[in-house]
C-alpha atoms as a PDB file:
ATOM      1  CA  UNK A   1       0.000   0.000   0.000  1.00  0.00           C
ATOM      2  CA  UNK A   2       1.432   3.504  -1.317  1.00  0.00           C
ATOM      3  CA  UNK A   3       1.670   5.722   1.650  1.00  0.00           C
ATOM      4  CA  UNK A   4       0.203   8.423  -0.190  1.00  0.00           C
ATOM      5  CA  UNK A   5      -2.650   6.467  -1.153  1.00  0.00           C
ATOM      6  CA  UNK A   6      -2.909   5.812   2.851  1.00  0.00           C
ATOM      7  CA  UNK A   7      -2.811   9.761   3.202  1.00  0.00           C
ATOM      8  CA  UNK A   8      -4.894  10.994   0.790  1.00  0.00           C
ATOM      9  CA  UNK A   9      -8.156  12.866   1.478  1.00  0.00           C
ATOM     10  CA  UNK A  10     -11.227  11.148   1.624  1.00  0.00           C
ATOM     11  CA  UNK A  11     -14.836  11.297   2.094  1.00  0.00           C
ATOM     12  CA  UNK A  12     -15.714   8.124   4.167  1.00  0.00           C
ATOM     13  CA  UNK A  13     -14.128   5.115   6.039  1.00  0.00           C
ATOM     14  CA  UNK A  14     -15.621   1.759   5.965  1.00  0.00           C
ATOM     15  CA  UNK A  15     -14.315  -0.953   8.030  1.00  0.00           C
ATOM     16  CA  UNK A  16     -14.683  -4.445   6.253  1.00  0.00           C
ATOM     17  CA  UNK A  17     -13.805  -8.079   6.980  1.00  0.00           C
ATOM     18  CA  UNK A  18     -12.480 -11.446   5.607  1.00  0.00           C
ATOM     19  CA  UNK A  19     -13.929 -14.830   6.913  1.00  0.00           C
ATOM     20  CA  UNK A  20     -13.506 -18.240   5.875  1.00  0.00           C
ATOM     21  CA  UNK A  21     -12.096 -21.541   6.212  1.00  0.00           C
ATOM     22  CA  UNK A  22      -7.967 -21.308   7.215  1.00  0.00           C
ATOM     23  CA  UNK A  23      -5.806 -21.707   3.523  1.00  0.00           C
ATOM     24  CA  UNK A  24      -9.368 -20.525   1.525  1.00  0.00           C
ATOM     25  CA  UNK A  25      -7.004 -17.676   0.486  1.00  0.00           C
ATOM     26  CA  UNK A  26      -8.096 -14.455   2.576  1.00  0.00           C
ATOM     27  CA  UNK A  27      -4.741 -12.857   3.115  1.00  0.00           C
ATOM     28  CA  UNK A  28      -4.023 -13.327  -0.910  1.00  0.00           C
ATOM     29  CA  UNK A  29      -7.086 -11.497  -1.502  1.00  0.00           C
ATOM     30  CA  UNK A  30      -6.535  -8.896   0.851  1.00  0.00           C
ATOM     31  CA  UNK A  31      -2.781  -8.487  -0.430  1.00  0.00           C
ATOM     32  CA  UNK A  32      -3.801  -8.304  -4.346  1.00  0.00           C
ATOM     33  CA  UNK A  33      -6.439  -5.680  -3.540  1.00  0.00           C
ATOM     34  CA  UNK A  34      -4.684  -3.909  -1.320  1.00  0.00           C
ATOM     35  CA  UNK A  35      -1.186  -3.943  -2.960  1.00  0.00           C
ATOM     36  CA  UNK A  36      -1.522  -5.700  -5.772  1.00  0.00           C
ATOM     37  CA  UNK A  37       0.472  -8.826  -4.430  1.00  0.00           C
ATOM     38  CA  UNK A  38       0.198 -12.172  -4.555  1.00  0.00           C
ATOM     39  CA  UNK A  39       2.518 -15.103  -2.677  1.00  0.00           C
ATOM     40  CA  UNK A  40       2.323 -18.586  -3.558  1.00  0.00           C
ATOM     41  CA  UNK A  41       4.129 -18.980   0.077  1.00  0.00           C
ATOM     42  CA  UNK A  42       1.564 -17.255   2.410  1.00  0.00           C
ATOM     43  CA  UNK A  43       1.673 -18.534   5.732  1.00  0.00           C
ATOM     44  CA  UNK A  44      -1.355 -18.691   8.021  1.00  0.00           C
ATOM     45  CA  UNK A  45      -2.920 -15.319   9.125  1.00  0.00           C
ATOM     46  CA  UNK A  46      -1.893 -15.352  13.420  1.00  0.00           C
ATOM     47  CA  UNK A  47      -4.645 -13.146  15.225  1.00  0.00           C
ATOM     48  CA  UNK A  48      -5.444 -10.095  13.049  1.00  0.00           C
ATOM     49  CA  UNK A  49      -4.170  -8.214  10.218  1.00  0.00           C
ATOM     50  CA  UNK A  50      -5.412  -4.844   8.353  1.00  0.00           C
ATOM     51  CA  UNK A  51      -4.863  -3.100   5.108  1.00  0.00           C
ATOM     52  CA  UNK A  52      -6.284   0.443   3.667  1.00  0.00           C
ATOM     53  CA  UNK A  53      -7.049   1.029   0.349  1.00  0.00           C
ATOM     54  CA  UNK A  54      -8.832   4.185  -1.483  1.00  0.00           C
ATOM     55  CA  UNK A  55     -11.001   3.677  -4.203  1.00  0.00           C
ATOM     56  CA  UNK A  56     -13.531   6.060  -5.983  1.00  0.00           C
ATOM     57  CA  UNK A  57     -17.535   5.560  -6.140  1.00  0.00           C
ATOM     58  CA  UNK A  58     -19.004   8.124  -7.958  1.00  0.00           C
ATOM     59  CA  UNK A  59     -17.112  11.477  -6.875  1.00  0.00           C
ATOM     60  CA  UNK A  60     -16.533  10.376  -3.382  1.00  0.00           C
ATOM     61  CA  UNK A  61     -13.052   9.009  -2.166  1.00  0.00           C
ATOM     62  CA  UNK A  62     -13.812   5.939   0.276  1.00  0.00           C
ATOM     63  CA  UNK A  63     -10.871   4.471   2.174  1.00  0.00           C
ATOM     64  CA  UNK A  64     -11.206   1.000   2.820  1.00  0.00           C
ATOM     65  CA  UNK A  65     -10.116  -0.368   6.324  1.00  0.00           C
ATOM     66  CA  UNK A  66     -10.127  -4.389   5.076  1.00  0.00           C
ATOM     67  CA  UNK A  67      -9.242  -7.078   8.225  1.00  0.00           C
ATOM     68  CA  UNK A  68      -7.916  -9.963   8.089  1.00  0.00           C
ATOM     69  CA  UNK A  69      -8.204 -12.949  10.184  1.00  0.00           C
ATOM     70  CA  UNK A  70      -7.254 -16.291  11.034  1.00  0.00           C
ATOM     71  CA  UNK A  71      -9.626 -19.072  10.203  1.00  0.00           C
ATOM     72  CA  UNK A  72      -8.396 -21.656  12.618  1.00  0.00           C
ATOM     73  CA  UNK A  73     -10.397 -22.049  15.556  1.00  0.00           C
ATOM     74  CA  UNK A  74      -8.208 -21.114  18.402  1.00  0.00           C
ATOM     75  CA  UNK A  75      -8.102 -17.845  17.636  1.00  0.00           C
ATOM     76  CA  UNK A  76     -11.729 -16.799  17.472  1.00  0.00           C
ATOM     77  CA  UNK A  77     -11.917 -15.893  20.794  1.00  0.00           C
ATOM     78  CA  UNK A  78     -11.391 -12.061  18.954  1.00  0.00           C
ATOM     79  CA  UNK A  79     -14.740 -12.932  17.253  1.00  0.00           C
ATOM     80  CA  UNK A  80     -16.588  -9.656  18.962  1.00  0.00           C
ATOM     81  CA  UNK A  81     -14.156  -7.451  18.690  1.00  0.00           C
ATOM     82  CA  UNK A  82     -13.242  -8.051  15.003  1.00  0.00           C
ATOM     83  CA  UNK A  83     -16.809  -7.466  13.812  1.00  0.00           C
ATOM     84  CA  UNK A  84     -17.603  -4.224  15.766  1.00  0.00           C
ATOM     85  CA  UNK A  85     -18.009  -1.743  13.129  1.00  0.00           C
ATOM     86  CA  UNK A  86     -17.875  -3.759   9.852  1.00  0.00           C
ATOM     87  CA  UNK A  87     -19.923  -2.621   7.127  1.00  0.00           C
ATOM     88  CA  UNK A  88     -18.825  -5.056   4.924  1.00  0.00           C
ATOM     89  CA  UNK A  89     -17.250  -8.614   4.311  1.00  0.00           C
ATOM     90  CA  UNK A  90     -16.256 -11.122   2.218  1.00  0.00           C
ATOM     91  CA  UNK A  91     -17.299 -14.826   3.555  1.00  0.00           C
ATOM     92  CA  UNK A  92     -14.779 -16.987   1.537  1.00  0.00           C
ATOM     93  CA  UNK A  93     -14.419 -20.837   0.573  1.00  0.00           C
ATOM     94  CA  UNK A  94     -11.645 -22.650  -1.477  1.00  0.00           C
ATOM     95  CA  UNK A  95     -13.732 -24.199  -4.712  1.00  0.00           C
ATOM     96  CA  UNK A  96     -11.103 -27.126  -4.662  1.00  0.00           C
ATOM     97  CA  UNK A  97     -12.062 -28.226  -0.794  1.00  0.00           C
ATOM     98  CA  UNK A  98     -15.467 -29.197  -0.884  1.00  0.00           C
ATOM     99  CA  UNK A  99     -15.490 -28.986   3.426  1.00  0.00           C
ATOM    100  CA  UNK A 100     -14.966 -25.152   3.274  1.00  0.00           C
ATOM    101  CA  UNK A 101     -17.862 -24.842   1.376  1.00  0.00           C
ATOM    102  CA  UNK A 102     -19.935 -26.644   4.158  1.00  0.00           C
ATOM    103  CA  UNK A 103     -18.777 -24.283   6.595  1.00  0.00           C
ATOM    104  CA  UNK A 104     -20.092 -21.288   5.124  1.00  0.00           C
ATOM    105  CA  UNK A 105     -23.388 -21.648   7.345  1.00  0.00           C
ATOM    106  CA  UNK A 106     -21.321 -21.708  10.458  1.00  0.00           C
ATOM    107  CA  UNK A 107     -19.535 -18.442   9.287  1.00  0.00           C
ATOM    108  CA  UNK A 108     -22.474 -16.824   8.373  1.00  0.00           C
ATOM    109  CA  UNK A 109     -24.348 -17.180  11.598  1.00  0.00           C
ATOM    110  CA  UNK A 110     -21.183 -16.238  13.555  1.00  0.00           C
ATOM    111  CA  UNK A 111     -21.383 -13.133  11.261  1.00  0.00           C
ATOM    112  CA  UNK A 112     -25.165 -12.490  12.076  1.00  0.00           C
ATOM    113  CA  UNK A 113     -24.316 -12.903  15.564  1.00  0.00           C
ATOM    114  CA  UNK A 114     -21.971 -10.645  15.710  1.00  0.00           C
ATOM    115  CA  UNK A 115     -22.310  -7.661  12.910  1.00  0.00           C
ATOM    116  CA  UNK A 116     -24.502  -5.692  11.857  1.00  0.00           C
ATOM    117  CA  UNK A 117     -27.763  -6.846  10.356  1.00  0.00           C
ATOM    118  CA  UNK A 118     -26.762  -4.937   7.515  1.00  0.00           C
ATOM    119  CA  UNK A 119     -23.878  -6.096   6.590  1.00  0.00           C
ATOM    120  CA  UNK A 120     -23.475  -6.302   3.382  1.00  0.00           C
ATOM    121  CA  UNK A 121     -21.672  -9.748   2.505  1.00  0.00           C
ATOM    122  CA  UNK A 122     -20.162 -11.030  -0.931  1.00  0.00           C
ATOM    123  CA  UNK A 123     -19.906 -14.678  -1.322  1.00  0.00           C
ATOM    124  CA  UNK A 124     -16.536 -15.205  -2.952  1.00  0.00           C
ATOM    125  CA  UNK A 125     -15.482 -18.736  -4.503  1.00  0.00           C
ATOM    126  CA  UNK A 126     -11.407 -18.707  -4.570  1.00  0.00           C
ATOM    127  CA  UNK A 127      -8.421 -20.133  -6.491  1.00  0.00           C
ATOM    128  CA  UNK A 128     -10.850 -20.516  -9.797  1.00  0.00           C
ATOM    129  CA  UNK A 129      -7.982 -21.007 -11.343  1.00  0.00           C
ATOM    130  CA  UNK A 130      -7.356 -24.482 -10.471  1.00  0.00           C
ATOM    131  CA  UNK A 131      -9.955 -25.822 -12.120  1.00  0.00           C
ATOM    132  CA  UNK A 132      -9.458 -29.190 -13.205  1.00  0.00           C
ATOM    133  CA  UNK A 133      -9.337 -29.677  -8.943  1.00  0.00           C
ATOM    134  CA  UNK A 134     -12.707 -28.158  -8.553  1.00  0.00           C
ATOM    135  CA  UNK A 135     -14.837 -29.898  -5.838  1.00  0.00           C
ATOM    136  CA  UNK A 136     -17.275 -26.748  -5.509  1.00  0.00           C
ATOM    137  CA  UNK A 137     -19.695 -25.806  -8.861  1.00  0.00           C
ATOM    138  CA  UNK A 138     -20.453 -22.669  -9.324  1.00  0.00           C
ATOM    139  CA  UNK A 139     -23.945 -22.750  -9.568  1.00  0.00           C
ATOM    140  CA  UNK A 140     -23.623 -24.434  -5.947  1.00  0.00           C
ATOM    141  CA  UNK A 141     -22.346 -21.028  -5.156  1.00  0.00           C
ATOM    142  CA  UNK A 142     -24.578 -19.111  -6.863  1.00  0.00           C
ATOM    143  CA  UNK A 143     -27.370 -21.350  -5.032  1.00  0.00           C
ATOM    144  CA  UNK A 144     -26.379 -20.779  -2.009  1.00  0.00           C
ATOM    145  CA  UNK A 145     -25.529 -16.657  -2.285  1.00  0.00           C
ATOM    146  CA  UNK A 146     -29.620 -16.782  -3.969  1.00  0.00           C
ATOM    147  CA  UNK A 147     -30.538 -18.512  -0.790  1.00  0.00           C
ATOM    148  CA  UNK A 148     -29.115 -16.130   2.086  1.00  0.00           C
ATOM    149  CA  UNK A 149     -29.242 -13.206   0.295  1.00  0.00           C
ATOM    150  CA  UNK A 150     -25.624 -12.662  -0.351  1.00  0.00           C
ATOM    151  CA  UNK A 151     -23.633 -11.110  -3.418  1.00  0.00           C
ATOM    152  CA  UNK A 152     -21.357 -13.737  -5.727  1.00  0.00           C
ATOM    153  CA  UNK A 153     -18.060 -14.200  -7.629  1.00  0.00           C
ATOM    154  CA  UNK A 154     -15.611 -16.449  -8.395  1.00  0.00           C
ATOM    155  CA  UNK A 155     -12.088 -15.049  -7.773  1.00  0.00           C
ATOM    156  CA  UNK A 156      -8.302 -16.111  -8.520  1.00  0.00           C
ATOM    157  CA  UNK A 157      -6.400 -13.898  -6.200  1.00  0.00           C
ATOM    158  CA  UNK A 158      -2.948 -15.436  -8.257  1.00  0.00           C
ATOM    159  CA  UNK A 159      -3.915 -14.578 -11.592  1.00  0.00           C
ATOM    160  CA  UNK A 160      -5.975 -11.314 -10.318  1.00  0.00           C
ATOM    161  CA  UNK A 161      -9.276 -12.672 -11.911  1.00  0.00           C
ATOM    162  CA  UNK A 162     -12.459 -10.642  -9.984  1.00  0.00           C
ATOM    163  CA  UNK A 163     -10.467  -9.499  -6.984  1.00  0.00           C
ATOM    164  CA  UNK A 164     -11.900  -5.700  -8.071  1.00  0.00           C
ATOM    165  CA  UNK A 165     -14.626  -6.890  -8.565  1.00  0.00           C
ATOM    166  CA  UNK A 166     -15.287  -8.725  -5.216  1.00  0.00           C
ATOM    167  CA  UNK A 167     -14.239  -5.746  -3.322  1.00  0.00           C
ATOM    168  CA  UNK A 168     -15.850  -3.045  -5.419  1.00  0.00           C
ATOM    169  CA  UNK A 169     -19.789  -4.658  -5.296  1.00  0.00           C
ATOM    170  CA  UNK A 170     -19.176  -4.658  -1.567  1.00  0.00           C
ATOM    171  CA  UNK A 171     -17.302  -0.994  -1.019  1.00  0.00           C
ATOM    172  CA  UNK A 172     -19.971   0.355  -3.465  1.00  0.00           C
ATOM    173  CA  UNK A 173     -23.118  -1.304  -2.013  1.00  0.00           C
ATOM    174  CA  UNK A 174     -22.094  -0.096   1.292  1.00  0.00           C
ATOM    175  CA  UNK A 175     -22.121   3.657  -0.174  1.00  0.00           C
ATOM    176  CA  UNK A 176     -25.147   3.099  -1.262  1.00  0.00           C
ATOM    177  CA  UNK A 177     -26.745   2.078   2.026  1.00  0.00           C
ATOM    178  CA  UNK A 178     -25.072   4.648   4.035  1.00  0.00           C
ATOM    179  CA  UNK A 179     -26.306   7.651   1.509  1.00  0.00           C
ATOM    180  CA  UNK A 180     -29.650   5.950   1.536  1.00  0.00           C
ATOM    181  CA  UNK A 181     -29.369   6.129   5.393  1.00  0.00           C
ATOM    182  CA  UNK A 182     -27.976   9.474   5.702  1.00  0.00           C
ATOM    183  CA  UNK A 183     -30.397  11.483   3.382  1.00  0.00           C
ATOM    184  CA  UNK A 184     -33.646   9.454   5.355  1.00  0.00           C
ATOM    185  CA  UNK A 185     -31.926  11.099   8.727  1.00  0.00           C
ATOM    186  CA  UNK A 186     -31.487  14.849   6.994  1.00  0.00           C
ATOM    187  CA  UNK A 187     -34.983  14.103   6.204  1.00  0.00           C
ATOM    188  CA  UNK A 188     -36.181  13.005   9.563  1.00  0.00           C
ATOM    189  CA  UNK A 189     -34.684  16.197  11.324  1.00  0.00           C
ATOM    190  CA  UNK A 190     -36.017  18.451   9.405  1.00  0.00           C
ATOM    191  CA  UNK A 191     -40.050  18.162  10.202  1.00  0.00           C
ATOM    192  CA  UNK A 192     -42.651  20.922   8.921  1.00  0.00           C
ATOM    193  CA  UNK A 193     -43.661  23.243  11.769  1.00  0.00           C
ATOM    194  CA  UNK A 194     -47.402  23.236  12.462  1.00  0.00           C
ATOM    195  CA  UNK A 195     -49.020  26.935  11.438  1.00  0.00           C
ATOM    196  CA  UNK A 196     -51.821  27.681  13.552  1.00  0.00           C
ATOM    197  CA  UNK A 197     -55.182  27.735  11.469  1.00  0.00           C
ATOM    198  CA  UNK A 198     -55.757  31.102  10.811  1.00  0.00           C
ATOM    199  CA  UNK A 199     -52.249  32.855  11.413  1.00  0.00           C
ATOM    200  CA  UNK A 200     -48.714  33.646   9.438  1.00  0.00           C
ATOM    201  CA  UNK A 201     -45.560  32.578  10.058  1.00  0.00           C
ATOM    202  CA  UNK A 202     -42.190  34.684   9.799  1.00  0.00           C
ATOM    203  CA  UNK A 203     -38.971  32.773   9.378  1.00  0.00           C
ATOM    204  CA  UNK A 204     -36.007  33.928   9.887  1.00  0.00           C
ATOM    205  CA  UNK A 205     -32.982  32.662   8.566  1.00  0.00           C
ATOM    206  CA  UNK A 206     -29.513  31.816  10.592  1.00  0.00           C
ATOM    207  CA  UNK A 207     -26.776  31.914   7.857  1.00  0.00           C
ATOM    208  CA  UNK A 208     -24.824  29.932  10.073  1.00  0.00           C
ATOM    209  CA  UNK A 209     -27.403  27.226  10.006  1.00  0.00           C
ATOM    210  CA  UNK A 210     -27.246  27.381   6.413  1.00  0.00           C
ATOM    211  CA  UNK A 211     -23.767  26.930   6.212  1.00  0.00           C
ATOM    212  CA  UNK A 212     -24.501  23.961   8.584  1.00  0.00           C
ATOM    213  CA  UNK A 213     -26.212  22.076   6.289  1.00  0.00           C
ATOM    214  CA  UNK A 214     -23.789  21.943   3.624  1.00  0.00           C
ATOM    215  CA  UNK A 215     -21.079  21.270   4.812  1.00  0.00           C
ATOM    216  CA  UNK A 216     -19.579  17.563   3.723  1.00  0.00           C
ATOM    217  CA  UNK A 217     -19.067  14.234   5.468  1.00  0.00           C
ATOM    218  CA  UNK A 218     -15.415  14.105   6.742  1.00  0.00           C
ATOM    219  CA  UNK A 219     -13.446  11.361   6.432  1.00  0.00           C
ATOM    220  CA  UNK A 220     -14.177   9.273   8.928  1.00  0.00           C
ATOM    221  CA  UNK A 221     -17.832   8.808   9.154  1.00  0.00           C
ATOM    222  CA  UNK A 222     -19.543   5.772   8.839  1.00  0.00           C
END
């Protein structure tokens, strides 16, 4: 990650996550988005890791805050703490290990039990690149993303095939829920004043108030 990508100005944070299986591939993904990397080597994720990455929706600059985590079980006694405050996350299985496929129902409650009920989640089927070792179709995982309600795609983080793409749907659905959410609450404080029947009212303007209302979200809102 370019440090002046980490530094740049920008209109929004969202905090987003990566679950799965241990070996699905998380920290790949997280590397080629976020740097453009990809290691053949990676060793297992220990605890927690984190990566920032900027990307443009429309004319707003949104930094992504993406965390990483280790699948294996003896670390998810962080499980609380690493959801707090996700907006986002990508629930991934390996397509050539048919078992992390059947754990995606275990992830996903653990997700619903501990984020945000609206979360938005993409279902991500990795390393489509090895093929000929497939044990998971895709229309399995389209089936499955149809039935819970989740977002789809097949991904090779080593040959960079629908990484952007994974992340993108996410980053950008999330904009789209938190504009939808912050125009309903401009809407909600602003209620019309009841005229009595029979009378005028005079308003009078506070420029200051004015100014109030347009001014932009900072940075770090969610």
């Amino acid at each position: 990650m370019a440090a002046d990508s980490f530094d740049e100005e920008c209109d929004y944070l969202f905090k987003a996550v990566l679950i799965g299986d241990s070996a699905v591939g998380k920290s790949n993904l997280l590397s080629r988005f976020a740097k453009d990397e990809f290691h053949l080597d990676s060793k297992p994720t220990i605890g927690v890791e984190f990566a920032y990455r900027n990307v443009k929706v429309g004319d707003k600059i949104i930094k992504a805050q993406i965390w990483d985590t280790a699948g294996q079980e003896r670390f998810r006694a962080i499980t609380s703490s690493y959801y707090r405050g996700a907006l986002g996350a990508l629930l991934v299985y390996d397509i050539t290990r048919r078992e992390t496929f059947q754990h995606l129902k275990k992830w996903l409650y653990e997700l619903r039990e501990f984020g945000s009920s609206e979360m938005v989640v993409v279902l991500v089927g990795n390393k489509s690149d090895l093929g000929n070792s497939r044990e998971v179709n895709l229309e399995d995982g389209q089936s499955f993303a149809q039935l819970e309600g989740l977002l789809f795609l097949e991904t090779s983080a080593k040959e960079n095939l629908n990484v952007e793409d994974a992340f993108h749907q996410m980053i950008t659905k999330i904009h789209e829920i938190t504009s939808q959410k912050s125009l309903e609450a401009k809407l909600n404080e602003a209620p019309t004043p009841t005229i009595p029947h029979g009378k005028k009212e005079i308003i009078f303007i506070d420029h200051d108030e004015v100014s109030a209302t347009k001014r932009t979200t900072t940075c770090c809102s969610y």
